[in-house]
Protein backbone atom coordinates (compact mmCIF):
# COMPACT_ATOMS: atom_id res chain seq x y z
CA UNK A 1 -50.42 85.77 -31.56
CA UNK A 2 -49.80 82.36 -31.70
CA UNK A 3 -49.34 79.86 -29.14
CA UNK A 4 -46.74 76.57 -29.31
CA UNK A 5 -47.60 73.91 -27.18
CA UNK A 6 -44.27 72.43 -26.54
CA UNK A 7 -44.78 69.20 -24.52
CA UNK A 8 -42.30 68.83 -21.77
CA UNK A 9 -41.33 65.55 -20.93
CA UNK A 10 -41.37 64.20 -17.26
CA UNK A 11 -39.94 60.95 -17.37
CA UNK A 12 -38.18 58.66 -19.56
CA UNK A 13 -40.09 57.25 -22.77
CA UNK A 14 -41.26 53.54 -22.70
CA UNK A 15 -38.24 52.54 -24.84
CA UNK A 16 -35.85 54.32 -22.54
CA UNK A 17 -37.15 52.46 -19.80
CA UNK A 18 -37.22 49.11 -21.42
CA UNK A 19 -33.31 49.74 -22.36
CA UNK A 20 -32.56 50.63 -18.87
CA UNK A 21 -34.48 47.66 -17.62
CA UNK A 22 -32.30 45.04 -20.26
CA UNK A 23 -28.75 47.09 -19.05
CA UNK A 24 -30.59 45.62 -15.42
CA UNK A 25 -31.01 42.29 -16.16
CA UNK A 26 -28.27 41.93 -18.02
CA UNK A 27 -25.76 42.87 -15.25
CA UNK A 28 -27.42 40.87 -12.62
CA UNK A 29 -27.22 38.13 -14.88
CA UNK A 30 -23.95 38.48 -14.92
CA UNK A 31 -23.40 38.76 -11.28
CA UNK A 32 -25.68 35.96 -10.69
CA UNK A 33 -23.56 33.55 -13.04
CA UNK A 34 -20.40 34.62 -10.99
CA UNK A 35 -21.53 34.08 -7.95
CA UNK A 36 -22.63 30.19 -9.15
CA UNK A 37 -19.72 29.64 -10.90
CA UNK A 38 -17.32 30.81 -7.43
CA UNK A 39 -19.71 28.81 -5.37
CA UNK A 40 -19.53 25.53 -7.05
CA UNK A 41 -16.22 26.27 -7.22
CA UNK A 42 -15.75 26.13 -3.61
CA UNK A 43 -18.07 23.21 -3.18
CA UNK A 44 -15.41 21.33 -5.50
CA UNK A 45 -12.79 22.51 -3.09
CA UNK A 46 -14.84 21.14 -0.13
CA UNK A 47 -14.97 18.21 -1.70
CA UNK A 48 -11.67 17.40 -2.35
CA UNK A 49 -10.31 18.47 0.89
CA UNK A 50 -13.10 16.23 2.59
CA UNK A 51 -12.56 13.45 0.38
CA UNK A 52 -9.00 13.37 1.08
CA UNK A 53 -9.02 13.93 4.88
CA UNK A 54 -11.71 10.66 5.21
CA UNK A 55 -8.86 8.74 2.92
CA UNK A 56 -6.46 9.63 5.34
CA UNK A 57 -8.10 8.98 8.31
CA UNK A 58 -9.47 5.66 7.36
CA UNK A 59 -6.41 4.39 6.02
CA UNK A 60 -4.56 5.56 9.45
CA UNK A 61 -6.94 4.29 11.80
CA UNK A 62 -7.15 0.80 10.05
CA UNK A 63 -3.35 0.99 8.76
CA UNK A 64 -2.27 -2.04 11.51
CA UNK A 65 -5.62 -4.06 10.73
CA UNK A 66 -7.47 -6.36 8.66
CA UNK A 67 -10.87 -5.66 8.28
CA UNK A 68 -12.72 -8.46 8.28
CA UNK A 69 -16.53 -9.14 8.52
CA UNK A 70 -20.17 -9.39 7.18
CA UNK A 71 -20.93 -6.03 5.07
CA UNK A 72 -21.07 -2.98 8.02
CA UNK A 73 -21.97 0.66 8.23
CA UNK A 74 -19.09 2.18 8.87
CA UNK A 75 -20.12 5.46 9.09
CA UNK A 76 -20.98 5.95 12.32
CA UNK A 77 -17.78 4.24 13.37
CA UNK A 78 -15.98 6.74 11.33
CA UNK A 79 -17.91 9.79 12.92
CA UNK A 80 -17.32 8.14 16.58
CA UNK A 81 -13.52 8.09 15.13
CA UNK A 82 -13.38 11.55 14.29
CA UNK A 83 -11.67 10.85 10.88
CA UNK A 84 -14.68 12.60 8.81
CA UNK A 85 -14.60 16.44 8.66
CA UNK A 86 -17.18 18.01 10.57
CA UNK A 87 -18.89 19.32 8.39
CA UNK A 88 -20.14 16.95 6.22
CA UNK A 89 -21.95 15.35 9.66
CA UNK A 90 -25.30 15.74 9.89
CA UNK A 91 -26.29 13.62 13.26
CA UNK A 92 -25.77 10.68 12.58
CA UNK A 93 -25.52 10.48 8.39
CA UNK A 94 -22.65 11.88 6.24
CA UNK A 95 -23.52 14.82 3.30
CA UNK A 96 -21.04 16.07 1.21
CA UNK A 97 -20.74 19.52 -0.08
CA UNK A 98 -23.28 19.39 -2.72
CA UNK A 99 -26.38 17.87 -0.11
CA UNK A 100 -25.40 13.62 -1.51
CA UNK A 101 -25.42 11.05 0.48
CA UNK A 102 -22.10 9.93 1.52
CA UNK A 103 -21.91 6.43 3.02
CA UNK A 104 -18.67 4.27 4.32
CA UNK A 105 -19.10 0.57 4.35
CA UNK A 106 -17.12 -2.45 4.65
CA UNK A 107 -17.81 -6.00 3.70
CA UNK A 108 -14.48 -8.73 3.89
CA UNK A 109 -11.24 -6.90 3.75
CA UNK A 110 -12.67 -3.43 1.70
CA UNK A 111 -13.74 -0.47 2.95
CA UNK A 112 -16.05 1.44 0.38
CA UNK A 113 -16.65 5.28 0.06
CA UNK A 114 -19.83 5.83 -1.79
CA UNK A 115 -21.43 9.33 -3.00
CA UNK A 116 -24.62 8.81 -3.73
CA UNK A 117 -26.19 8.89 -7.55
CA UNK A 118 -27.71 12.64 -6.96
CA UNK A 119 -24.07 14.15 -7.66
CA UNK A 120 -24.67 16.27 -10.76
CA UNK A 121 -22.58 15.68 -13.35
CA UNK A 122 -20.86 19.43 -13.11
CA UNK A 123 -20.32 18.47 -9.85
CA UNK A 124 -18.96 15.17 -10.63
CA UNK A 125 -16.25 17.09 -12.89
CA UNK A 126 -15.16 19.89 -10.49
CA UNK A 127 -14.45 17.49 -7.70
CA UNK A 128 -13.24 14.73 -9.83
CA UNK A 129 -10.34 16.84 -11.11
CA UNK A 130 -9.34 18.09 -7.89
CA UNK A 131 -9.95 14.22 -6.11
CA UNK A 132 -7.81 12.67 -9.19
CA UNK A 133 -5.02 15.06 -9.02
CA UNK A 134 -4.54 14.88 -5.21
CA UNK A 135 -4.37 10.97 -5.67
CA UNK A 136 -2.43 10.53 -8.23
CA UNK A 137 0.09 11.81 -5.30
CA UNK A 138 -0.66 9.72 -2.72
CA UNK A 139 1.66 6.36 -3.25
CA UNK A 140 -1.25 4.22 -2.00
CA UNK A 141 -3.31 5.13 -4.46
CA UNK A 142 0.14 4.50 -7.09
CA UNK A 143 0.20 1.31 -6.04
CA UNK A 144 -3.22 0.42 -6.30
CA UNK A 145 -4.23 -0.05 -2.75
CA UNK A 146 -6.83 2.66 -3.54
CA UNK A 147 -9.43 1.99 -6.52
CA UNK A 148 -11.82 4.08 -7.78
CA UNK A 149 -14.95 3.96 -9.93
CA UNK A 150 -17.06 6.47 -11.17
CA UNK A 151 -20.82 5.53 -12.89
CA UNK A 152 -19.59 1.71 -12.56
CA UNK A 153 -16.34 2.68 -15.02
CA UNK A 154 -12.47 1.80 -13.18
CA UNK A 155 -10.39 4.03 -12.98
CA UNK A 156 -7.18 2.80 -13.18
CA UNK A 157 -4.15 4.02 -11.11
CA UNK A 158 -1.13 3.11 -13.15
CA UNK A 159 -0.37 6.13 -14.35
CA UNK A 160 -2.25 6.26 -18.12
CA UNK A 161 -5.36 8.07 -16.84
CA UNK A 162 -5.89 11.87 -17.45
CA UNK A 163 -7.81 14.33 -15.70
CA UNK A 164 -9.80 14.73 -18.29
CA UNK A 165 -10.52 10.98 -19.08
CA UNK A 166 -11.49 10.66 -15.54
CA UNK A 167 -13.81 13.79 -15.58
CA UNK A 168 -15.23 12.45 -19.04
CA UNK A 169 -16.73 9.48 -16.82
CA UNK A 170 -19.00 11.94 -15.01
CA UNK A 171 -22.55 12.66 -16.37
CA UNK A 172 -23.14 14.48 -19.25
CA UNK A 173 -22.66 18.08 -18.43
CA UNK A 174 -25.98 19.33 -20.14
CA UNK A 175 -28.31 17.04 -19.05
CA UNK A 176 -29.61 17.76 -15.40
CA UNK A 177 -31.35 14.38 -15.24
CA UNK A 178 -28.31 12.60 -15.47
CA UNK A 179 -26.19 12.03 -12.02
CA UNK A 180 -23.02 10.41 -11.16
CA UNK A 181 -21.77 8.15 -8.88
CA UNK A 182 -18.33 8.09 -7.12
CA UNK A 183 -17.14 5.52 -5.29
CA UNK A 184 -13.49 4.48 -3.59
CA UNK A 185 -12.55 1.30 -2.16
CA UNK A 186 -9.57 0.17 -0.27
């Protein structure tokens, strides 16, 4: 009489488990990509809702006056005023969305807007788009009462400027050492 010796397997093999383990990381990948592209997207959103609410507020708390003066921190003045959101206070600084700097300044008749130079250029692009569009509605900005620069470049308000040639002033998008720099004056 002979005997088989059938081996029963308990488990999966070692390539079975690697293939379930790839299927894994593959779907979280994917989830975790989503969830950075939505968030960023929402940060842009911030952004441009923030951006345009401090616009508005400065320009309608100074609209009857000259601003006049040696160069001032403003920001304060602006918190005091209520006209930044809420939420980009932190005591008695300014962040935006993305953790930058955000300072408001005046020196002689202009009041300056600055994001600080740690704005990624990704970031730079998502706002930018939304910031650029909402302006371009605003007849203040049409007429040039509003200027903007971003990394040093104008951008110019008489109608020939693009979305995209606005976003292209940004940082490149695949270099992570390279930031951007927004700033409006009016």
């Amino acid at each position: 009489m002979m005997f088989s010796h059938a081996r029963r397997s308990a488990g999966f093999s070692l390539i079975e488990a690697a293939i379930v383990l790839a299927i894994i990381g593959l779907v979280i990948g994917g989830i975790w990509a989503a969830t950075n592209s939505v968030n960023q997207n929402r940060k842009a959103e911030r952004m441009v809702t923030n951006v345009m609410v401090m616009i508005d507020g400065i320009l309608n708390l100074y609209k009857d006056q000259t601003v006049v003066g040696p160069y001032t921190d403003m920001t304060a003045d602006m918190i005091a005023a209520g006209v930044v959101p809420k939420e980009l206070v932190n005591g008695t600084t300014l962040t935006s969305p993305y953790g930058t700097s955000i300072t408001v300044t005046r020196d002689d008749n202009t009041i300056t807007i600055e994001f600080g130079t740690q704005l990624t250029g990704v970031a730079c692009r998502k706002s930018m788009l939304g910031i650029f569009s909402a302006l371009q509605n605003m007849p203040t900005f049409k007429s040039g009462y509003i200027d903007m620069k971003i990394n040093g470049d104008d951008v110019v308000s008489d109608g020939t400027e693009t979305p995209s040639t606005v976003m292209n002033r940004c940082a490149a998008e695949g270099n992570p050492d390279d930031n951007s720099q927004i700033i409006f004056y009016f």
